[in-house]
Protein backbone atom coordinates (compact mmCIF):
# COMPACT_ATOMS: atom_id res chain seq x y z
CA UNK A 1 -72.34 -10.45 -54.24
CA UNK A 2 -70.20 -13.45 -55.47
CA UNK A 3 -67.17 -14.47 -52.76
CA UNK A 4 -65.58 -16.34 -55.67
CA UNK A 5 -62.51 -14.40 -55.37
CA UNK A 6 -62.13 -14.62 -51.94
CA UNK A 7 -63.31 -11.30 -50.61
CA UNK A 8 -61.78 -10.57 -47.22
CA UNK A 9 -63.78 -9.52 -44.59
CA UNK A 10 -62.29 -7.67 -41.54
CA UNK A 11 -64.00 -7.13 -38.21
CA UNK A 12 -63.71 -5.16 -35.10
CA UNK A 13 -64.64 -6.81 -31.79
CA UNK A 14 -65.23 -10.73 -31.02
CA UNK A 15 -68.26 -10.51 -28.52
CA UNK A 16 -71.56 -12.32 -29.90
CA UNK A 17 -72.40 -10.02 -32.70
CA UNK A 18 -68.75 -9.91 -34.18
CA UNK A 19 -68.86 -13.64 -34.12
CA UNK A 20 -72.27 -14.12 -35.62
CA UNK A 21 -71.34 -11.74 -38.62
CA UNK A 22 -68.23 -13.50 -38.57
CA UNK A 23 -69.75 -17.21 -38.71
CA UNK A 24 -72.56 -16.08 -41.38
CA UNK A 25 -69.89 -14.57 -43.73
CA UNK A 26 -67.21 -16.82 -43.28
CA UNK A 27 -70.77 -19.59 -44.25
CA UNK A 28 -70.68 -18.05 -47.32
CA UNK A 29 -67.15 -18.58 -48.49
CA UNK A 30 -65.81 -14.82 -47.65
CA UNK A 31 -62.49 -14.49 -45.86
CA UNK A 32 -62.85 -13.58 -42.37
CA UNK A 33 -60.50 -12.06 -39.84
CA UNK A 34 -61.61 -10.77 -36.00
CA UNK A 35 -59.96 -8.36 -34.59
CA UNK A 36 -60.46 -8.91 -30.70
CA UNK A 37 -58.31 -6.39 -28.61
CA UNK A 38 -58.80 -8.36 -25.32
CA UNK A 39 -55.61 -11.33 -24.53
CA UNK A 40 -58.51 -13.80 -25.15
CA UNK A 41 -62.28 -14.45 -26.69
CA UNK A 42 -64.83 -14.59 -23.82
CA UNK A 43 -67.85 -12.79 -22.77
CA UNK A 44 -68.08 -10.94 -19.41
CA UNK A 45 -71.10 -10.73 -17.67
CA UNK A 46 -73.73 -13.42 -16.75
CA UNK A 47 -76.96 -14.58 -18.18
CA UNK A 48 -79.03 -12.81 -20.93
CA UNK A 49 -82.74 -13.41 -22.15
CA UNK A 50 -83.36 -14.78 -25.24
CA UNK A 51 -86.72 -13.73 -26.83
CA UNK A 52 -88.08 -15.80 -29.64
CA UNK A 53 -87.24 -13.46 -32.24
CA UNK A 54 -83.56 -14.69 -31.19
CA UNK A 55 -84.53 -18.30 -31.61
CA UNK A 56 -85.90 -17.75 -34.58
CA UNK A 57 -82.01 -16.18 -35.76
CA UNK A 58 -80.39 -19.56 -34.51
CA UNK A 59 -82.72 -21.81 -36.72
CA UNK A 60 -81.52 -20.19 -39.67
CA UNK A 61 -78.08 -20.16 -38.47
CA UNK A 62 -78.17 -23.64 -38.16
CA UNK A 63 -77.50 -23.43 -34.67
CA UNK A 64 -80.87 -24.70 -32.41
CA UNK A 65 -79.36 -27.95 -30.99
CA UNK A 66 -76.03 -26.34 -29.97
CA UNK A 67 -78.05 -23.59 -28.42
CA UNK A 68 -80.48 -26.08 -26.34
CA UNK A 69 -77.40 -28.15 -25.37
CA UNK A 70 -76.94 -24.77 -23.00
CA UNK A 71 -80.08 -22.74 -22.85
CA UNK A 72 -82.88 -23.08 -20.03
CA UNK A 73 -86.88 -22.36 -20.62
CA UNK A 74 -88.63 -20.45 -17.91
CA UNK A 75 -91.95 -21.79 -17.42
CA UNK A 76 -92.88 -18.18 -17.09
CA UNK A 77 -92.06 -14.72 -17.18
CA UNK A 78 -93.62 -12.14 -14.32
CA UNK A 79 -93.15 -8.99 -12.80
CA UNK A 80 -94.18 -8.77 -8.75
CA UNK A 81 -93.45 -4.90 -6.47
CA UNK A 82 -90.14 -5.15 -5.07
CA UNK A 83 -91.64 -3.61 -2.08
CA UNK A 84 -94.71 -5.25 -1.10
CA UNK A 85 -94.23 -8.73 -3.19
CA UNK A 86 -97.57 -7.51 -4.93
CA UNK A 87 -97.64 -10.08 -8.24
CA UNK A 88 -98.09 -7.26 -10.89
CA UNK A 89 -98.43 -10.00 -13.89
CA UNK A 90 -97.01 -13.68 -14.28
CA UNK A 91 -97.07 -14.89 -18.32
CA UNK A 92 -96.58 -18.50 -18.92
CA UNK A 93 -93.81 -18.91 -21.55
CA UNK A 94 -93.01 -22.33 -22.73
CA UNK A 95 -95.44 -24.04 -25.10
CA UNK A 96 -97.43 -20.66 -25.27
CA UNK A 97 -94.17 -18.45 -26.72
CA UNK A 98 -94.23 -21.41 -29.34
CA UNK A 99 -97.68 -20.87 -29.82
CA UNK A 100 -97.59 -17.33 -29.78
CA UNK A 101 -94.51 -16.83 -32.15
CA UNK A 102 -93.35 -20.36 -33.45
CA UNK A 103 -90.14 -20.15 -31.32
CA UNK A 104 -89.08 -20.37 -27.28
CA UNK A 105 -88.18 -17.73 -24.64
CA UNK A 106 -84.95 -18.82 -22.90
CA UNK A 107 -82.25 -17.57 -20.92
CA UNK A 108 -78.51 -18.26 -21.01
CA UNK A 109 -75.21 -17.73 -19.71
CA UNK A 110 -73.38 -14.94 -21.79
CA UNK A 111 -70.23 -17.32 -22.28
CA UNK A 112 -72.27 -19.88 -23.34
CA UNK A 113 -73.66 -18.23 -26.07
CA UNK A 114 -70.48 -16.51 -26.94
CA UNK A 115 -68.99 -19.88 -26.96
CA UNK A 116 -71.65 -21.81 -29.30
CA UNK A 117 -70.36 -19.11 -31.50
CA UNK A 118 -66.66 -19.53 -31.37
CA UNK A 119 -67.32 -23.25 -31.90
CA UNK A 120 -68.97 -22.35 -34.65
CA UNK A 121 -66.66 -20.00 -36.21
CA UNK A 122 -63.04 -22.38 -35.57
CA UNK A 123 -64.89 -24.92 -38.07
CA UNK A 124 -64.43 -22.81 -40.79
CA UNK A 125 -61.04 -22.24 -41.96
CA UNK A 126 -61.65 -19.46 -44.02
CA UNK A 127 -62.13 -17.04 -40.37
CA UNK A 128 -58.55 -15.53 -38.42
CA UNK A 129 -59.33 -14.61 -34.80
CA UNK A 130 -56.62 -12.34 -33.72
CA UNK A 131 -56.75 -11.67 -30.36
CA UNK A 132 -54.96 -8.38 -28.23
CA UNK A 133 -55.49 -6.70 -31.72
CA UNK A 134 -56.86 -3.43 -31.02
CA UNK A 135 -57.85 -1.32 -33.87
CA UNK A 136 -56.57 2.06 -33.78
CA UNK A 137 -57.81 3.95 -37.05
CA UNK A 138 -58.78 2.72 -40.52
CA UNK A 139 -59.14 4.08 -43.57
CA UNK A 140 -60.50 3.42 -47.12
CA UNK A 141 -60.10 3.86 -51.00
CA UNK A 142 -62.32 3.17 -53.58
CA UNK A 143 -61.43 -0.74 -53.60
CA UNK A 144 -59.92 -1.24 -50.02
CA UNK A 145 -59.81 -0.56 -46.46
CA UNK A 146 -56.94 -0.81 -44.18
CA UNK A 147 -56.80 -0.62 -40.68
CA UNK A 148 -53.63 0.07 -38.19
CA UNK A 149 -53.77 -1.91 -34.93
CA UNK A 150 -52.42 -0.21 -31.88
CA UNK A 151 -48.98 -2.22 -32.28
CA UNK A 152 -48.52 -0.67 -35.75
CA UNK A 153 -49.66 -4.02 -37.39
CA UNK A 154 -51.86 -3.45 -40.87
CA UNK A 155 -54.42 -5.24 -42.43
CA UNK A 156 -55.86 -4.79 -45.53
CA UNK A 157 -59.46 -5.86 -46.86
CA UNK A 158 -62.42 -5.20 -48.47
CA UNK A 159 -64.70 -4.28 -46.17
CA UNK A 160 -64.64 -3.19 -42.17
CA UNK A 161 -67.62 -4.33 -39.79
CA UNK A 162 -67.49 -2.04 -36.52
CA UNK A 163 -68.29 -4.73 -33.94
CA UNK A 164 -66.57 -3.16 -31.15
CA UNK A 165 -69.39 -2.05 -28.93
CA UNK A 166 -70.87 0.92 -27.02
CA UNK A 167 -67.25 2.84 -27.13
CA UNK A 168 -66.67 1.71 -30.76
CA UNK A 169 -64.16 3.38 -32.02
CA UNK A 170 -64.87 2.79 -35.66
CA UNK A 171 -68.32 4.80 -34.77
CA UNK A 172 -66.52 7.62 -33.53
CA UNK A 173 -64.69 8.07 -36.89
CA UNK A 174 -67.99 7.33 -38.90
CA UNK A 175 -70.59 9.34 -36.56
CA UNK A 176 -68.59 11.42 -34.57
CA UNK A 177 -71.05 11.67 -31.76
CA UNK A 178 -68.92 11.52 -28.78
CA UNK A 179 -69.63 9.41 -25.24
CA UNK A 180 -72.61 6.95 -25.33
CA UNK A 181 -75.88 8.48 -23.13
CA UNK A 182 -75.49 7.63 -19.49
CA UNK A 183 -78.77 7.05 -17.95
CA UNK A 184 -78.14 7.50 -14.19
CA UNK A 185 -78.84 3.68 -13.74
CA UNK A 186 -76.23 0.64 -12.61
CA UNK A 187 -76.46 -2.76 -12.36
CA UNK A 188 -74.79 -5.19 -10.12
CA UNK A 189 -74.72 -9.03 -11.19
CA UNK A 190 -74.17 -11.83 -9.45
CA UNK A 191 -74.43 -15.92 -10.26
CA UNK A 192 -75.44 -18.31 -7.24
CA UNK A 193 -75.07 -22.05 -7.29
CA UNK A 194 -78.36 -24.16 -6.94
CA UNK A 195 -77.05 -24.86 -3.53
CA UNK A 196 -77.01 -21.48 -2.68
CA UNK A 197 -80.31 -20.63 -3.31
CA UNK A 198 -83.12 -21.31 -0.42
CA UNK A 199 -85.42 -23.49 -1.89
CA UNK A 200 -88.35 -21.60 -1.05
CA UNK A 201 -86.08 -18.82 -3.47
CA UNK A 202 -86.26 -20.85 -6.34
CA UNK A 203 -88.39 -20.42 -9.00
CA UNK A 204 -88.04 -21.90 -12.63
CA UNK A 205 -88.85 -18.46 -14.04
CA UNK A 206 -87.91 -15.07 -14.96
CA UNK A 207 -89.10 -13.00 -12.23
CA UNK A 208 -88.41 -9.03 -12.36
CA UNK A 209 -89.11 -7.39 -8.70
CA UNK A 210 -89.99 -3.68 -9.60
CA UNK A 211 -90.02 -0.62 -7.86
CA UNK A 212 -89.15 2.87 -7.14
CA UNK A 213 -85.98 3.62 -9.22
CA UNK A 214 -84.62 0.10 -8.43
CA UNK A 215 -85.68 -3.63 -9.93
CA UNK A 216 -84.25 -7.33 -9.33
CA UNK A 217 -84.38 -10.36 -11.92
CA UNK A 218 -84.11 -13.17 -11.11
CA UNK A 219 -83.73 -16.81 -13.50
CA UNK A 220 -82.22 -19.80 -13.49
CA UNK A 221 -79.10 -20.85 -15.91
CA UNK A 222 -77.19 -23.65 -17.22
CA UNK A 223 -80.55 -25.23 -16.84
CA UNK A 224 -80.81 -24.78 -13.05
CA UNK A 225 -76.73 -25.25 -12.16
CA UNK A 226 -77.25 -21.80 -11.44
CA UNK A 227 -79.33 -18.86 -10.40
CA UNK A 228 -78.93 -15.09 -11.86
CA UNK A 229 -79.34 -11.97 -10.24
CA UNK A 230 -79.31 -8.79 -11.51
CA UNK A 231 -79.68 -5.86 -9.38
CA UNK A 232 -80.66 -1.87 -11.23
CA UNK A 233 -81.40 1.17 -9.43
CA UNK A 234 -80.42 4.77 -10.09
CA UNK A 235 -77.33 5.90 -8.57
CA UNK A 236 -75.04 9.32 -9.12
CA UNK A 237 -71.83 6.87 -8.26
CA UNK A 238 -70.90 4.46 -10.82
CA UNK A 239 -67.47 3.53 -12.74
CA UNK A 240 -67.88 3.14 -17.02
CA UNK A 241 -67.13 -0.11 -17.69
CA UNK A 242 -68.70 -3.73 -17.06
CA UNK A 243 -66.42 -5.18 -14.55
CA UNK A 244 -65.60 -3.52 -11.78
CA UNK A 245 -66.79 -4.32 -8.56
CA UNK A 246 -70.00 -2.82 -6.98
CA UNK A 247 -70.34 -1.06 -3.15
CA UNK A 248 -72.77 -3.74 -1.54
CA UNK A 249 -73.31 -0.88 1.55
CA UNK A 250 -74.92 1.42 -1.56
CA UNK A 251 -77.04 -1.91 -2.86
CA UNK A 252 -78.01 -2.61 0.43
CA UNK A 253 -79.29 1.30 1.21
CA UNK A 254 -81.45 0.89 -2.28
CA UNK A 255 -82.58 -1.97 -1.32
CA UNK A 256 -83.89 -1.34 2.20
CA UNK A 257 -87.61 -1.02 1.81
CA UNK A 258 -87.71 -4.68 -0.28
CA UNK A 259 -89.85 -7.46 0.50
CA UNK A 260 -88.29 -10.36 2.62
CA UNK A 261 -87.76 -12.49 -0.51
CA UNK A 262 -85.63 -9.77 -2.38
CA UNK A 263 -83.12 -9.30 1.36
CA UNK A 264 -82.75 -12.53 1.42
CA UNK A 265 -81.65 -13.20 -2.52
CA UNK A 266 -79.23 -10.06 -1.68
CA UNK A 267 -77.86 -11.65 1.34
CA UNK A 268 -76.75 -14.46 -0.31
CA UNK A 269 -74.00 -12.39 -2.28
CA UNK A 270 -70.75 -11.24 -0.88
CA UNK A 271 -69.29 -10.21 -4.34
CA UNK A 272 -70.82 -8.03 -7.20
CA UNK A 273 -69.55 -6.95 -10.26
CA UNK A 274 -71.30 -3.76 -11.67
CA UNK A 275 -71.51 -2.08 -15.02
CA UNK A 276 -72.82 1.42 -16.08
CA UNK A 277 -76.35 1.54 -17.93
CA UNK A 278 -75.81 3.77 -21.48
CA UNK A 279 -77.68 3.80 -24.40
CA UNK A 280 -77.51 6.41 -27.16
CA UNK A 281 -79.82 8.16 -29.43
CA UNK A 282 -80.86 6.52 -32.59
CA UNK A 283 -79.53 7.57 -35.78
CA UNK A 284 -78.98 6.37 -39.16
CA UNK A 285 -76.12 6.84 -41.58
CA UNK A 286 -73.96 3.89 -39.76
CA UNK A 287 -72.42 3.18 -43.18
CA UNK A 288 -70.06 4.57 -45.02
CA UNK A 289 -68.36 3.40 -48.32
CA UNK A 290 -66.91 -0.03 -47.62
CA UNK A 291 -67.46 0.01 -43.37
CA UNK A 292 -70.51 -0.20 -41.37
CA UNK A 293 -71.48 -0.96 -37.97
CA UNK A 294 -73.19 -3.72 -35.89
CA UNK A 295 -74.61 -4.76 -32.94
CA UNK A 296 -74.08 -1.81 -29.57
CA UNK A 297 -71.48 0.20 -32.17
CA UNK A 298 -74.94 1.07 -34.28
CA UNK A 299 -77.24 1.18 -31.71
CA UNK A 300 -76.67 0.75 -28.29
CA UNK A 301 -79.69 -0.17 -25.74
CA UNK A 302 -80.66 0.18 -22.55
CA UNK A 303 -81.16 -3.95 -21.00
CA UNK A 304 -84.80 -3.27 -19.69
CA UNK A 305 -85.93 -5.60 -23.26
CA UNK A 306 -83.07 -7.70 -22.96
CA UNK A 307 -82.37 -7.45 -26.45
CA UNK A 308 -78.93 -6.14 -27.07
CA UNK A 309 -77.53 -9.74 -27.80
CA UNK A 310 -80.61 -10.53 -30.22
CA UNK A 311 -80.47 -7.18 -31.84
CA UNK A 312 -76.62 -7.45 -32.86
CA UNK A 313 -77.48 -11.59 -34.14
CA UNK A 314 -80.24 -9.95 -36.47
CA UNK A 315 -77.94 -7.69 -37.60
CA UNK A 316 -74.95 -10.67 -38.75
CA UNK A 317 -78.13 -12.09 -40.70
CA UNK A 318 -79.43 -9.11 -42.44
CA UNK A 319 -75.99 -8.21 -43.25
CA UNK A 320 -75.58 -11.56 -44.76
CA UNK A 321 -78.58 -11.28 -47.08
CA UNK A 322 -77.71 -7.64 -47.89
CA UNK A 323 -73.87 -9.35 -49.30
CA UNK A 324 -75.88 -11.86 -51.20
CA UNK A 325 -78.54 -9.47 -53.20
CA UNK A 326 -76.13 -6.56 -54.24
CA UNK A 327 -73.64 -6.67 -56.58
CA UNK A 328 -71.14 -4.22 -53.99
CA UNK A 329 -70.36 -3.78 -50.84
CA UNK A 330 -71.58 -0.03 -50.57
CA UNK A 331 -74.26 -0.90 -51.69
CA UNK A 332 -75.05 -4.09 -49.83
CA UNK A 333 -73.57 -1.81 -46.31
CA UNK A 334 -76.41 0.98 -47.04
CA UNK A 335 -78.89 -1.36 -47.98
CA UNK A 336 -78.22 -3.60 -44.43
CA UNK A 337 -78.76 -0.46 -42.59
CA UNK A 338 -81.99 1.39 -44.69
CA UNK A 339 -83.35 -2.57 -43.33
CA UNK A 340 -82.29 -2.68 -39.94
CA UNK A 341 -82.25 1.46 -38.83
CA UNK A 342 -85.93 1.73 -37.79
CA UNK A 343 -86.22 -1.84 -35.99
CA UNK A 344 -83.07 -1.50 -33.77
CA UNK A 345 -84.46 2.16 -33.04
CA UNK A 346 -87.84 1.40 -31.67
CA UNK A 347 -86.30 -1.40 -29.84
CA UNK A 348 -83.59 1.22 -28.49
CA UNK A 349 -86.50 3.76 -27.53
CA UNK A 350 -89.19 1.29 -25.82
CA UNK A 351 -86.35 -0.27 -23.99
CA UNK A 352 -85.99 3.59 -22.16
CA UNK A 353 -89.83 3.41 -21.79
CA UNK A 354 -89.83 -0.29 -19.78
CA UNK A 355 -86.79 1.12 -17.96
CA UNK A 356 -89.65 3.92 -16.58
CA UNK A 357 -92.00 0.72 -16.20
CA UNK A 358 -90.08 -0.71 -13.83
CA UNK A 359 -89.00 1.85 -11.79
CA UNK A 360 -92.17 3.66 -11.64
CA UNK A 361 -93.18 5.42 -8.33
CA UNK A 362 -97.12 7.05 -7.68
CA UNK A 363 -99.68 7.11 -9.18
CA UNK A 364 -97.48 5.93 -12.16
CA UNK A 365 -97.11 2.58 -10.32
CA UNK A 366 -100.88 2.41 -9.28
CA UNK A 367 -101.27 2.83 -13.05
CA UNK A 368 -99.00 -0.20 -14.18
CA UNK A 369 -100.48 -2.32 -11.87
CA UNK A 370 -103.87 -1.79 -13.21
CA UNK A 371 -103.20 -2.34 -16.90
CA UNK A 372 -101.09 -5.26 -16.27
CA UNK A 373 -103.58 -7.00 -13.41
CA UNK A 374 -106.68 -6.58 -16.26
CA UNK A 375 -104.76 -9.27 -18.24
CA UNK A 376 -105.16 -7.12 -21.45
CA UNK A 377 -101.33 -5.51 -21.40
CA UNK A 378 -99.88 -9.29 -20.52
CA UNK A 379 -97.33 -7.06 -18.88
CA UNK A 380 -96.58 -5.15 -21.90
CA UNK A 381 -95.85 -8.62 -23.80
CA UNK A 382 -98.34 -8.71 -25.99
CA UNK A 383 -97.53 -4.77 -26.70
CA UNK A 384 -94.13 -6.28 -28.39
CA UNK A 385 -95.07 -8.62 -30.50
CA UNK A 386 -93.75 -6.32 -32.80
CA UNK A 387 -90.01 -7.36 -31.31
CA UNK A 388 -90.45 -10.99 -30.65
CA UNK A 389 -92.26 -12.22 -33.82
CA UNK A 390 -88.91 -11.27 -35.94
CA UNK A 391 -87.68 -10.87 -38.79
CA UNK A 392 -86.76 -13.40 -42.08
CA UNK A 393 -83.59 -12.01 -43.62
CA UNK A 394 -84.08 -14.94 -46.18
CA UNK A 395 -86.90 -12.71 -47.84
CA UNK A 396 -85.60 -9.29 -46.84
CA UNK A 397 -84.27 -8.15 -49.83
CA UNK A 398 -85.94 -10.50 -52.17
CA UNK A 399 -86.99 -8.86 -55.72
């Protein structure tokens, strides 16, 4: 569709995949205001993986040097018992994820990445980020959509992008389908300094320590300022929400029957913040009219893939091409979603699966270990090269 006349677009939440559809619109000469309801833009939480299907989003975003400035490259990515320090499978990353699928495997800090963005976006002058802006309903006429922030302000537009996460409130009044899925799993995160870390603890890699109902990662950030932990196990006690602090007697108790390693990266923290594991079931139909959804307000994910960031930045870039190769914005909305429905819902469903992987107990664990000691499974890598080789949104929707 042609911007000419200044087409305004409105969105709901400023985490990454708000800004990204944000930055990509606002790129192409649309009007652009963000509705964040926080008191400020930031990113909770601490780091996130980025598979190469991400990378291969920021190098047509323009945005590969900004993100290297920040990003660190694991020399490998591996997967030993949490119990008995068994190595279950150790894939070298690097030069052979280039190889493999013509772009990196990294990890970052969530604020980084969520910052590279909001650089990004304040150079165009055609995007408004309003922040403590909370949108309480919208609704929407042949032409326009308004929406009624919780003070009583309005703003009118000509389209609405639901950006506003797992308890989206735009997808409640376009799906209706209540609470998000809790899956009876928590995480607590933590961030160590190098410092901090024993140096026999170190490891320039991503490292997941598996076992019964419980896992640890492990991988540097901020390449090597810092160390990231992320503790999961199943647990009936848990708050919703991301930030709220976790019970270290409870981690501890889950933990008990770890290797020596695993104690002793858990000893080093005296604070964790935890956050509720909830996915929901796929579905399409995420657009309606002149609104749609994006990022975890279409299709939330379990983290076992790490892939909710990189899901929600493919989404900004479909949309983008969708805008550009229909003549309206119904039509571009349904056609975004008819492209992106089926990807983000095998990547929402295998991310369940791994979540089984990892926490597998038995002869279910016996099992693993087999396929992924042959070398054939490459730890179920080479099973998703379905995920990390990507997608062009540049010939998506060409004729």
């Amino acid at each position: 569709m042609n911007p000419s006349r200044e087409t305004q677009m409105l969105i709901a939440g400023g985490g990454i995949g708000g800004l990204a559809a944000a930055l990509v619109l606002a790129s192409d000469g649309h009007r652009v205001t963000v509705f964040e309801q926080t008191d400020a833009f930031g990113e909770i939480g601490a780091g996130i993986q980025l598979g190469p299907n991400v990378f291969r989003m920021f190098d047509y975003l323009g945005l590969t040097a900004d993100i290297d400035r920040v990003a660190s490259y694991p020399t490998h990515l591996g997967m030993r018992d949490v119990a008995t320090g068994e190595q279950v499978v150790r894939v070298p990353l690097t030069e052979t994820a280039k190889a493999a699928y013509g772009f990196p495997y990294g990890v970052i800090y969530r604020a980084d990445l969520h910052d590279v963005l909001l650089n990004a976006c304040h150079a165009f002058g055609n995007v408004t980020l309003l922040t403590a802006s909370r949108i309480e309903s919208f609704s929407q006429s042949a032409d326009r959509v308004n929406v009624k922030l919780a003070d009583g302000r309005e703003f009118d537009g000509d389209a609405l992008i639901g950006a506003d996460g797992m308890w989206s409130r735009i997808r409640e009044a376009i799906i209706g389908d209540g609470k998000p899925r809790v899956s009876g799993h928590i995480a607590y995160r933590a961030v160590l300094k190098r410092d901090e870390v024993p140096s026999h603890l170190w490891r320039n890699e991503v490292e997941l320590w598996g076992g019964e109902k419980t896992h640890l990662v492990t991988y540097p950030l901020r390449r090597g300022e810092l160390y990231n932990l992320v503790a999961v196990f199943h647990s009936n006690k848990y708050d919703e929400g991301w930030n709220t602090f976790g019970d270290i007697d409870e981690l501890k108790a889950r933990f008990a029957n770890a290797a020596t390693p695993v104690k002793a990266l858990l000893e080093k923290i005296n604070v964790w913040k935890m956050w509720l594991l909830c996915d929901r079931e796929p579905v399409k139909g995420w657009s309606q009219g002149r609104v749609t959804l994006l990022g975890d307000a279409a299709h939330p994910m379990l983290q076992y893939l790490a892939q909710g960031a990189g899901q929600a930045i493919e989404d900004a870039c479909v949309l983008r091409e969708a805008l550009r190769a229909h003549d309206s914005i119904a039509a571009a909305f349904q056609a975004y979603e008819r492209a992106r429905y089926l990807r983000t819902a095998r990547v929402q469903l295998t991310a369940r699966f791994y979540g089984d992987i990892y926490h597998a107990s038995g002869v279910t664990r016996e099992l693993r270990n087999q396929l992924f000691q042959s070398g054939k499974e490459s730890a179920g890598f080479a099973g998703l090269k379905w995920m990390y080789d990507g997608i062009d949104p540049a010939t998506m929707f060409a004729a």
